[in-house]
C-alpha atoms as a PDB file:
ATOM      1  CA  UNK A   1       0.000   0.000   0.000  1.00  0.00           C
ATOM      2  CA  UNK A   2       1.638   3.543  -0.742  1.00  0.00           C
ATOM      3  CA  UNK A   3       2.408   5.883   1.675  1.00  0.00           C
ATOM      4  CA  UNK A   4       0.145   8.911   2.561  1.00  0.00           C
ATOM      5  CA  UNK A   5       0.934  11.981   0.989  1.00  0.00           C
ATOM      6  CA  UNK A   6       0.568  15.144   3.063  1.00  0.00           C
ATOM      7  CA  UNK A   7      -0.922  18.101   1.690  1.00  0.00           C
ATOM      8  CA  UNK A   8       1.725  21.098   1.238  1.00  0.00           C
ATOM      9  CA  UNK A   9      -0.663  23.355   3.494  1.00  0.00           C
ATOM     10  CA  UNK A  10      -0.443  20.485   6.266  1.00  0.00           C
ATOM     11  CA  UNK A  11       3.356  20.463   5.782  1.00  0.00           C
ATOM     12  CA  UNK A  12       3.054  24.174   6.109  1.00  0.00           C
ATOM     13  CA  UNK A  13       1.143  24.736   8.289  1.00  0.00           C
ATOM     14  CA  UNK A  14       3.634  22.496  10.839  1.00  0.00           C
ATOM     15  CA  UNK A  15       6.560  24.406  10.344  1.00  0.00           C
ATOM     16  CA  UNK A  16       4.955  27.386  11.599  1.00  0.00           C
ATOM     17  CA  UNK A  17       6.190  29.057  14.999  1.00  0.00           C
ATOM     18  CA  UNK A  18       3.720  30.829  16.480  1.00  0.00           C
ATOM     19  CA  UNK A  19       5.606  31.244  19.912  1.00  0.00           C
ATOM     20  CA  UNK A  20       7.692  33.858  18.331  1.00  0.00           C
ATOM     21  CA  UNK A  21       7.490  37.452  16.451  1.00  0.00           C
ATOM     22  CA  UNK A  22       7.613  37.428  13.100  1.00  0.00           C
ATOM     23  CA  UNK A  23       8.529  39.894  10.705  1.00  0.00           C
ATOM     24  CA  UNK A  24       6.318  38.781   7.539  1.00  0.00           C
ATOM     25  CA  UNK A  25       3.594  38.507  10.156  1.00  0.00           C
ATOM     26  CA  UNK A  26       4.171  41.623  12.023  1.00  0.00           C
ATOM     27  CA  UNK A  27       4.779  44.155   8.633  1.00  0.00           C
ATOM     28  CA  UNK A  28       1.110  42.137   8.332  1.00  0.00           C
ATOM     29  CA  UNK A  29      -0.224  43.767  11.048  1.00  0.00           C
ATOM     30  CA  UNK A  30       1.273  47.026  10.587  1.00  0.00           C
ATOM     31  CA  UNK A  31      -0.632  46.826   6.837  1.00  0.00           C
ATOM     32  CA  UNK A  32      -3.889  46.271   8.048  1.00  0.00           C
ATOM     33  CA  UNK A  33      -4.254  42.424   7.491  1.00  0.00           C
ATOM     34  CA  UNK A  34      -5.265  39.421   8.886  1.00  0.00           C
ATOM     35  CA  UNK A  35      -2.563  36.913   8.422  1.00  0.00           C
ATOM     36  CA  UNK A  36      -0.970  37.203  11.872  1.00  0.00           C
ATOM     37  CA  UNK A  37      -0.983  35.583  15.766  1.00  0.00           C
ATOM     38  CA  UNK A  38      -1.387  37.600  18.690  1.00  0.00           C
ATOM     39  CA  UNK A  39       1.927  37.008  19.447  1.00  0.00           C
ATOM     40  CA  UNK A  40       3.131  39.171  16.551  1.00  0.00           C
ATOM     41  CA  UNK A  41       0.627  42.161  17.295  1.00  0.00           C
ATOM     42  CA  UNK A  42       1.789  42.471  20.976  1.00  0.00           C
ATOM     43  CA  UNK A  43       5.314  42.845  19.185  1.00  0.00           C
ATOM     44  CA  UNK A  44       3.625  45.146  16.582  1.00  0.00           C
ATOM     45  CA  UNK A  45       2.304  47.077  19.180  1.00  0.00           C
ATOM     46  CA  UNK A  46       5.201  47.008  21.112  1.00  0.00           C
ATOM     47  CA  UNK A  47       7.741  48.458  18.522  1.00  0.00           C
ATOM     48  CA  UNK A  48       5.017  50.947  17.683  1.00  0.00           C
ATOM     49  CA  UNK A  49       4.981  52.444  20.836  1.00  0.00           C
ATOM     50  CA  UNK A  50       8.759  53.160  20.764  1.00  0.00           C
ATOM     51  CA  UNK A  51       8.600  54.534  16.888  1.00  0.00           C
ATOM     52  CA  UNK A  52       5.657  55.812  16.476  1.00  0.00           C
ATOM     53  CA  UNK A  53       5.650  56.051  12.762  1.00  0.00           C
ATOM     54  CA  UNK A  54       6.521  52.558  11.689  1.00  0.00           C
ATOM     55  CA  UNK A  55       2.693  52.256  10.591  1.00  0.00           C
ATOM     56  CA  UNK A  56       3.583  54.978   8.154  1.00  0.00           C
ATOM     57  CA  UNK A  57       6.723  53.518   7.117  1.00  0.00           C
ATOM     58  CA  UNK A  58       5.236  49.887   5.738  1.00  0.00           C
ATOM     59  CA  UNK A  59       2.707  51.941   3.758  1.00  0.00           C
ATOM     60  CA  UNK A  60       5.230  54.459   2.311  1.00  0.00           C
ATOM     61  CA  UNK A  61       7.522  50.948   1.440  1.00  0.00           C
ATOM     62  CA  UNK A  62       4.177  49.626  -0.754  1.00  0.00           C
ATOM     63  CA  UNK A  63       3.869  52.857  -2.359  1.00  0.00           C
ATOM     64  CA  UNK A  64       7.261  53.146  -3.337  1.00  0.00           C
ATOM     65  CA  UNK A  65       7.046  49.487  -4.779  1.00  0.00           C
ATOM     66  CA  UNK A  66       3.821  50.894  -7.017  1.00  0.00           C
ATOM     67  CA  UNK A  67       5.599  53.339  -7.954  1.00  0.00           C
ATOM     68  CA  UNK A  68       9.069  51.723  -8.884  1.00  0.00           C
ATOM     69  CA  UNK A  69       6.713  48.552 -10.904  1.00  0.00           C
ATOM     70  CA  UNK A  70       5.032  50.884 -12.561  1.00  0.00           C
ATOM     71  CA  UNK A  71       8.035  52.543 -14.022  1.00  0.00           C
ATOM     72  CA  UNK A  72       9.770  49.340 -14.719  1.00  0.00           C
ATOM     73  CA  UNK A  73       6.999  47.819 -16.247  1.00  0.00           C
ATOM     74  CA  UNK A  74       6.272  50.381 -17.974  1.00  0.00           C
ATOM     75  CA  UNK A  75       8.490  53.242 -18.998  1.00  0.00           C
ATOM     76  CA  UNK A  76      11.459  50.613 -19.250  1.00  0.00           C
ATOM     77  CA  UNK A  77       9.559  48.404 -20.392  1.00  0.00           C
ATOM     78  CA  UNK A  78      10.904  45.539 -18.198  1.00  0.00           C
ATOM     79  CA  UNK A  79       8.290  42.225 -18.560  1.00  0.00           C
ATOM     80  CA  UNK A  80      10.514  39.542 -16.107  1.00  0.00           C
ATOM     81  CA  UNK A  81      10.277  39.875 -12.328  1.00  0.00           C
ATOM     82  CA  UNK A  82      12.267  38.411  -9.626  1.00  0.00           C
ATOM     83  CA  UNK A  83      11.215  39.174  -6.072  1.00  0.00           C
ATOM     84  CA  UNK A  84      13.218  37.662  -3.394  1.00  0.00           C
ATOM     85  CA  UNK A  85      11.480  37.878   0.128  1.00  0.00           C
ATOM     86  CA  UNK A  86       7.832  38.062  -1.135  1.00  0.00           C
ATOM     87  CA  UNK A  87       6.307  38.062   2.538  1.00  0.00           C
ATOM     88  CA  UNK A  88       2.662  38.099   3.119  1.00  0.00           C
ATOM     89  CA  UNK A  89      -0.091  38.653  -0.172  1.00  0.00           C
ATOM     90  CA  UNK A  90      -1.050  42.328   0.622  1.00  0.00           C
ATOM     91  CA  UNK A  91      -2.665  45.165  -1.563  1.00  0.00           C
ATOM     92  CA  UNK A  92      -0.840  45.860  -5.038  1.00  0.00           C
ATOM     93  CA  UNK A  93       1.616  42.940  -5.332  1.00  0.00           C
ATOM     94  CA  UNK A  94       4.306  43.131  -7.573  1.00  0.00           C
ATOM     95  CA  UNK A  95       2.234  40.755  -9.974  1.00  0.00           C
ATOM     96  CA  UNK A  96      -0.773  42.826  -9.747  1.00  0.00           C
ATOM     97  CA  UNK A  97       0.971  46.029 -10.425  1.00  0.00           C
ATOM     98  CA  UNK A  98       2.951  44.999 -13.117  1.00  0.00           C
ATOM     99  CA  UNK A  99       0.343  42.684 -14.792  1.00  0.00           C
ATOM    100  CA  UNK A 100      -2.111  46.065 -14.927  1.00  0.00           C
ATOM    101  CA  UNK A 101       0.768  47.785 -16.770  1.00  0.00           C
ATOM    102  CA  UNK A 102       1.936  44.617 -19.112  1.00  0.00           C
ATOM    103  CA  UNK A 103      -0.574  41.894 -18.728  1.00  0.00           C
ATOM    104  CA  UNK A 104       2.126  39.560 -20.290  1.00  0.00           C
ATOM    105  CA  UNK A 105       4.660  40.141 -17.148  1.00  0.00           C
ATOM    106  CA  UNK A 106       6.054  37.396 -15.620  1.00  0.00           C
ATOM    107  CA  UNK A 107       6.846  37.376 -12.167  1.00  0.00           C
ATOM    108  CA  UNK A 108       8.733  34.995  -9.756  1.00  0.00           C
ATOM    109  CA  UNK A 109       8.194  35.385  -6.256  1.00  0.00           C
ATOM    110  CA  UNK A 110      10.622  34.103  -3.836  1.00  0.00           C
ATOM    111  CA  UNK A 111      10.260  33.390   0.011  1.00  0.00           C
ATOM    112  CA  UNK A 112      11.145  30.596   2.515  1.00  0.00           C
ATOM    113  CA  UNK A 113       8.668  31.360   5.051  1.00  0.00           C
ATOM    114  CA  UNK A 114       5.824  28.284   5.828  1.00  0.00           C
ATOM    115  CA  UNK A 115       3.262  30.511   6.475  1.00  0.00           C
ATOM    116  CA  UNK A 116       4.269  32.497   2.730  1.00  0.00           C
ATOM    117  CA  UNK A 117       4.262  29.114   1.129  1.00  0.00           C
ATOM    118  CA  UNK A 118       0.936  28.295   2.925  1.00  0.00           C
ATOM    119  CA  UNK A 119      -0.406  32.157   1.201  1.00  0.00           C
ATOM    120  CA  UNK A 120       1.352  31.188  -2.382  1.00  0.00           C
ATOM    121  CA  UNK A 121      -1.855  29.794  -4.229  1.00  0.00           C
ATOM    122  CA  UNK A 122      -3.349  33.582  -3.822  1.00  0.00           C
ATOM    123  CA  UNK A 123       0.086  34.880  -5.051  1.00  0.00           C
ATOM    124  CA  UNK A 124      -0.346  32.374  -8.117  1.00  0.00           C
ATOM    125  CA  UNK A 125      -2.518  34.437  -9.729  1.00  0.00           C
ATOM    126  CA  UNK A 126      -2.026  35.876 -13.373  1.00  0.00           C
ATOM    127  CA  UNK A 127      -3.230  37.376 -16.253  1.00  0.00           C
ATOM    128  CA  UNK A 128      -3.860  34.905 -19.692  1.00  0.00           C
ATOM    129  CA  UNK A 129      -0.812  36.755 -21.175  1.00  0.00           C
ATOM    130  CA  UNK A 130       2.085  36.821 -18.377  1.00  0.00           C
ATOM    131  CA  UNK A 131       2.862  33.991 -15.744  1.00  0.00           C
ATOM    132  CA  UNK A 132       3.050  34.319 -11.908  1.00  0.00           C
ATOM    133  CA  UNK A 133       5.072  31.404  -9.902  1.00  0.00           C
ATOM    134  CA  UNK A 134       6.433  30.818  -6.755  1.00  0.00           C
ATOM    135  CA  UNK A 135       9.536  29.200  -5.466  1.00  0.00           C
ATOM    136  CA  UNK A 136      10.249  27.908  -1.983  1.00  0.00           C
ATOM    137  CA  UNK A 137      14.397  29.192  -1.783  1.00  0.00           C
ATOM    138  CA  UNK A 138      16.439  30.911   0.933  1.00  0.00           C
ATOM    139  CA  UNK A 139      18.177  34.420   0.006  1.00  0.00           C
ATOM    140  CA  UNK A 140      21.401  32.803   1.130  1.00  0.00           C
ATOM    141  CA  UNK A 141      21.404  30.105  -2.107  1.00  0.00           C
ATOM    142  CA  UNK A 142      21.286  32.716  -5.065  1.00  0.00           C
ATOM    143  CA  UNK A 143      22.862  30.664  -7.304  1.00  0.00           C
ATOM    144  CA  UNK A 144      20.229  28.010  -6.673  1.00  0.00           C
ATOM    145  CA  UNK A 145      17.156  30.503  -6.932  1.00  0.00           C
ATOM    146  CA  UNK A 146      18.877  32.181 -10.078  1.00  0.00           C
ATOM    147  CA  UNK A 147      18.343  27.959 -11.222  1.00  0.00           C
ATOM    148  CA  UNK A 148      14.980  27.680 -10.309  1.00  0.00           C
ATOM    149  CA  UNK A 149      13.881  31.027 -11.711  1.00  0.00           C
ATOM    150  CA  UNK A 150      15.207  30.152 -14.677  1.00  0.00           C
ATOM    151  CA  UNK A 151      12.489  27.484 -15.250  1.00  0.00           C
ATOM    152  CA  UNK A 152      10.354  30.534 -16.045  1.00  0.00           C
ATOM    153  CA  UNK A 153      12.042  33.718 -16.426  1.00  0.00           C
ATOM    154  CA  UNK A 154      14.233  33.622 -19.603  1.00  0.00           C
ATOM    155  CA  UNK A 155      18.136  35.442 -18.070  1.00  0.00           C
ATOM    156  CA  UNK A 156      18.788  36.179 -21.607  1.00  0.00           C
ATOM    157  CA  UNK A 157      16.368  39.141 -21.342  1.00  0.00           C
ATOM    158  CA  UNK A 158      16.359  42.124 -18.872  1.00  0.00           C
ATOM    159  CA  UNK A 159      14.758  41.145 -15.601  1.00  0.00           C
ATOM    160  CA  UNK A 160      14.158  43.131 -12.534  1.00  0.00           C
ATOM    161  CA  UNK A 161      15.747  41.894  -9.330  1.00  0.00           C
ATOM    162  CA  UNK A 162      13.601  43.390  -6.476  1.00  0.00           C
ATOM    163  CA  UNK A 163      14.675  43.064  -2.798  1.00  0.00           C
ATOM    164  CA  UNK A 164      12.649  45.092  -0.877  1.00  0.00           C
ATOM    165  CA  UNK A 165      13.308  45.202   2.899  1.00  0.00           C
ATOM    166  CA  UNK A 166      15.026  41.861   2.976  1.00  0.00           C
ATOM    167  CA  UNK A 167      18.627  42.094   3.587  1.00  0.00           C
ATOM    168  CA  UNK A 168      18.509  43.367   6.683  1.00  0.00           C
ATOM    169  CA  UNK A 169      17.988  39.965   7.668  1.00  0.00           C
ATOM    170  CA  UNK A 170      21.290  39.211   7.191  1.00  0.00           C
ATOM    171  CA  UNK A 171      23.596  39.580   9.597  1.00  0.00           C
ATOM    172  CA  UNK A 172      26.758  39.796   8.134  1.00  0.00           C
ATOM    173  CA  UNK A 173      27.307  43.142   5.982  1.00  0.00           C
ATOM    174  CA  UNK A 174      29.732  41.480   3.336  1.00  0.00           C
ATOM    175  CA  UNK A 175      27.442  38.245   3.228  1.00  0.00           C
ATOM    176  CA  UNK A 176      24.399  40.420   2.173  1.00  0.00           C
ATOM    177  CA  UNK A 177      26.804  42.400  -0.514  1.00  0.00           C
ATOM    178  CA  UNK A 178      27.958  38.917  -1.952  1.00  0.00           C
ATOM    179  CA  UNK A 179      24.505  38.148  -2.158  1.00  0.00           C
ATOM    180  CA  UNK A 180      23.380  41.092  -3.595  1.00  0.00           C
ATOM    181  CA  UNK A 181      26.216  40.724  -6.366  1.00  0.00           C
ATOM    182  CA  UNK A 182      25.825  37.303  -7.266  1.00  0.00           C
ATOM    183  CA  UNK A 183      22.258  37.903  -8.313  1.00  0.00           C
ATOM    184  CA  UNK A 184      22.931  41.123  -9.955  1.00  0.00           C
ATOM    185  CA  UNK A 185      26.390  38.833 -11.760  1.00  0.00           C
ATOM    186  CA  UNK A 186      22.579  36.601 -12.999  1.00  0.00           C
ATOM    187  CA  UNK A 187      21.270  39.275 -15.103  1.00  0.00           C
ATOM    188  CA  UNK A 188      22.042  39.971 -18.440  1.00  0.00           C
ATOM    189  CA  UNK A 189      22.393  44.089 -19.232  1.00  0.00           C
ATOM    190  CA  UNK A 190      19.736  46.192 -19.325  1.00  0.00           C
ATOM    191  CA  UNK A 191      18.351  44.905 -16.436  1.00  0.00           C
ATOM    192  CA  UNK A 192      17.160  46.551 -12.822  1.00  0.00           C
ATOM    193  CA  UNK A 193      17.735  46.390  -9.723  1.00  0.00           C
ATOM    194  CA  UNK A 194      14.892  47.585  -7.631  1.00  0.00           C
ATOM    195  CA  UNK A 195      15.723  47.819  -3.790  1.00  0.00           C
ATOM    196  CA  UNK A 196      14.717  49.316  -0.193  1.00  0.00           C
ATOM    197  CA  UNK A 197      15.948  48.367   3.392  1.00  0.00           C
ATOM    198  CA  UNK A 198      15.315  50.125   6.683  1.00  0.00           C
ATOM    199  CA  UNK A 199      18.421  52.488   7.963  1.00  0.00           C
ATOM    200  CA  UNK A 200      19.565  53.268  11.336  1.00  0.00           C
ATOM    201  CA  UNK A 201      19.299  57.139  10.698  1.00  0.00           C
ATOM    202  CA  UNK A 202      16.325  56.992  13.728  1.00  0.00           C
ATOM    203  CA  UNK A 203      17.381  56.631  17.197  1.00  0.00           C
ATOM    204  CA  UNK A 204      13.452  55.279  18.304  1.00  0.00           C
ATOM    205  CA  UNK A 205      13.786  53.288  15.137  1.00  0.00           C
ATOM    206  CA  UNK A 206      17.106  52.052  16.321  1.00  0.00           C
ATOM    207  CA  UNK A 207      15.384  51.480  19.801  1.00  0.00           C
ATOM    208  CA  UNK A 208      12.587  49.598  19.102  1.00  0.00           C
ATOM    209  CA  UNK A 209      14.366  47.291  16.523  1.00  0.00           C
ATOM    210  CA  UNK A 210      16.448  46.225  19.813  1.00  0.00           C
ATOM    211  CA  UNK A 211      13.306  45.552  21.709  1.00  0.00           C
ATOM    212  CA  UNK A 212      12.141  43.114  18.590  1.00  0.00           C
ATOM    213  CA  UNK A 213      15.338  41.389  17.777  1.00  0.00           C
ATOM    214  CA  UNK A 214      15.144  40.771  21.607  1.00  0.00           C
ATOM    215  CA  UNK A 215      12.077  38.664  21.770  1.00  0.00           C
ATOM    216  CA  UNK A 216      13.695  35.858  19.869  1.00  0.00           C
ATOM    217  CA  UNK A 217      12.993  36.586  16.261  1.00  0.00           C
ATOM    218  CA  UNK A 218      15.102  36.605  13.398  1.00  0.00           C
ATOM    219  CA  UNK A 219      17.166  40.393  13.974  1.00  0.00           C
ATOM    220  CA  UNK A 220      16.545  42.753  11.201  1.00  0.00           C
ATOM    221  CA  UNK A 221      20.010  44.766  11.354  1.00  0.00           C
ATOM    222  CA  UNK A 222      19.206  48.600  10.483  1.00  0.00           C
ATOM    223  CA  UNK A 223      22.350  49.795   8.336  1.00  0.00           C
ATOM    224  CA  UNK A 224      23.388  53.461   7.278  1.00  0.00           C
ATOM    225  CA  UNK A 225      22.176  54.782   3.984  1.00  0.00           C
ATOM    226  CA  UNK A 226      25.874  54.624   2.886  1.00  0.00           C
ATOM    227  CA  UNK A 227      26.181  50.411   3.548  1.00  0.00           C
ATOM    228  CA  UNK A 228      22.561  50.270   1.994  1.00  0.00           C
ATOM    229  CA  UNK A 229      24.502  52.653  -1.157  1.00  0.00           C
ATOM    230  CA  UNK A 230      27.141  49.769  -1.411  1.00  0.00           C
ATOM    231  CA  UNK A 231      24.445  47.438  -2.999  1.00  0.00           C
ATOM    232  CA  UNK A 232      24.354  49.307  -6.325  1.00  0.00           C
ATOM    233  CA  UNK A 233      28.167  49.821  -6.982  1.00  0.00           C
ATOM    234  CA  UNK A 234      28.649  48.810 -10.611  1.00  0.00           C
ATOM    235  CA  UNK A 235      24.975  50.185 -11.776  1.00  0.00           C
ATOM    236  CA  UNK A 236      23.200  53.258 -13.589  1.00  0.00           C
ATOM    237  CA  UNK A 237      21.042  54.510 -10.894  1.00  0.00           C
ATOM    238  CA  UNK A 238      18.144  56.254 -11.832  1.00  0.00           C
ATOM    239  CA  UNK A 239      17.331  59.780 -10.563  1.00  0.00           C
ATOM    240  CA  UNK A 240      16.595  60.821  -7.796  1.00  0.00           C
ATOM    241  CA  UNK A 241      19.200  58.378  -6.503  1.00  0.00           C
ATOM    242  CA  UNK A 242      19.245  56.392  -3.513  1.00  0.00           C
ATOM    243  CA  UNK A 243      17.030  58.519  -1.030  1.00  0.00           C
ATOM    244  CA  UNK A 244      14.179  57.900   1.751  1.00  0.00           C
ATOM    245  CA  UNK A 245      11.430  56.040  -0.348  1.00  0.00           C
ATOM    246  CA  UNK A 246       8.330  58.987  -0.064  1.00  0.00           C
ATOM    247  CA  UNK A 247      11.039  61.131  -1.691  1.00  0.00           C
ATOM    248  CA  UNK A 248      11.698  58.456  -4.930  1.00  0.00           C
ATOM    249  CA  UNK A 249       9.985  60.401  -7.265  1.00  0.00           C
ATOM    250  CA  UNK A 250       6.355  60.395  -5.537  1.00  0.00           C
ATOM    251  CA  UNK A 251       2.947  61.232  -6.684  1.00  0.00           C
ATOM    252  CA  UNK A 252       3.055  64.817  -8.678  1.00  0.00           C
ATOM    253  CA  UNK A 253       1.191  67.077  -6.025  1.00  0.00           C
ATOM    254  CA  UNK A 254       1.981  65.666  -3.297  1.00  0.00           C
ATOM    255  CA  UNK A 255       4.704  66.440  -0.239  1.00  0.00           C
ATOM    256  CA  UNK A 256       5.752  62.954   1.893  1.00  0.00           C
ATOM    257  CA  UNK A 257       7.752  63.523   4.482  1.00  0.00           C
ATOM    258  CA  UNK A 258      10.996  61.314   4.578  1.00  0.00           C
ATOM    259  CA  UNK A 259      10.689  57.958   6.379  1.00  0.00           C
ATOM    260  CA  UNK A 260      13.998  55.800   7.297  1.00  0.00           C
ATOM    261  CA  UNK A 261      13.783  53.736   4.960  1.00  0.00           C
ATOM    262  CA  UNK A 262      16.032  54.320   1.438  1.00  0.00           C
ATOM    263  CA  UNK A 263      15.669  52.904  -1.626  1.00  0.00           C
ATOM    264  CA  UNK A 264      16.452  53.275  -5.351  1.00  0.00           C
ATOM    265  CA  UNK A 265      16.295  51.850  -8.976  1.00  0.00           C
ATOM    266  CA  UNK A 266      19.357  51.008 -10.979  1.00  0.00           C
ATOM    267  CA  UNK A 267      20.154  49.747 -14.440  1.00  0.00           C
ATOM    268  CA  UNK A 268      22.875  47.075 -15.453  1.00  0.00           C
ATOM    269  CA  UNK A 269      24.829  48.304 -18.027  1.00  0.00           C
END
């Protein structure tokens, strides 16, 4: 008689911790959904009260991902997408943004989280014309998500690499810049690399980040805006630069004020 198969939710739903914060779950929170344990809003809450404006902070991150999509997609007419560190299905995914500019974008999300992999099928959504997949890899295996990617993105066309708010997961400063360059070393020119990390320019920010990576999550280091710089040596960054992400060219009209976390678009030449 063969074996019974688990179901991938099952085998999901297993591996997840919920004695533990947890970032994916947490930024969640902060964004207004559901997919998160009380556990992770007490830590929500918790960092909230020492930075105040961490609420407004995940927001202004999603609207500077519109915003950078929506150029790539469609200005530079960029139709491959490679997002390492998905996290949870919120408003405006990369797929959805990119798919309402070029319905024939194709989009790879990456992430190693359970409860991610558990969310994937509503990530696996896509227009007739494009393609939207999802791989189960670790940031710390490039090569071997560059691989896997490569199943459906074709690396002989530009692609844009987009690592928004994930590095600071790694602890190691030169491990995150190998990382960073081995993936960049993956695409061919005229490709993009779309980026933003949190920066230690705050001192609550600084603060509260102490009080998180205290309570036995995985740390998010906050680097300066010149380590975060490092990441796009070698590339054609696109005006305004490398700035706080309200500031990256926002909606004509409109005056953000600066958050602490930096970001910018840059081509491979």
């Amino acid at each position: 008689m063969a074996e019974a198969q688990s179901h991938p939710d099952q085998d999901a739903l297993s591996k997840i911790d919920t004695t533990v914060p947890h970032s994916a779950r947490i930024w969640n929170y902060w964004m207004g959904g559901k997919d998160n344990y009380e556990i992770d809003r007490v830590a929500g809450d918790a960092y909230r009260e020492t930075a105040p404006n961490i609420e407004t902070m995940a927001r202004a991150s999603r609207d500077y991902l519109i915003r950078t999509v929506t150029l790539v997609a469609g200005e530079l007419g960029i139709r491959q997408f490679l997002d390492i560190g998905t996290g949870l299905p919120s408003y405006d995914n990369t797929h959805q943004v990119a798919q309402r500019v070029a319905p024939e974008s194709r989009i790879v999300y990456v992430d190693n989280d359970p409860l991610v992999l558990r969310h994937a099928q509503a990530l696996l959504t896509s227009t007739p014309e494009g393609a939207t997949n999802y791989i189960d890899a670790d940031l710390r295996e490039p090569e071997k998500i560059i691989a896997q990617a490569g199943e459906i993105l074709d690396f002989t066309k530009p692609v844009a690499l987009m690592l928004m708010g994930i590095l600071g997961h790694i602890q190691k400063y030169e491990e995150a810049k190998s990382i960073v360059s081995r993936l960049q070393a993956a695409l061919p020119s005229g490709s993009y690399f779309v980026h933003y990390d949190s920066t230690d320019t705050d001192a609550a920010l600084k603060e509260a980040q102490e009080g998180y990576d205290d309570t036995g999550a995985i740390p998010y280091v906050l680097r300066s805006p010149e380590q975060v710089s490092a990441y796009y040596e070698g590339l054609e960054l696109l005006e305004p630069g490398i700035v706080s992400c309200p500031l990256w060219r926002p909606e004509p009209g409109t005056s953000p004020e600066p958050t602490d976390v930096y970001g910018g678009v840059a081509r491979k030449p």
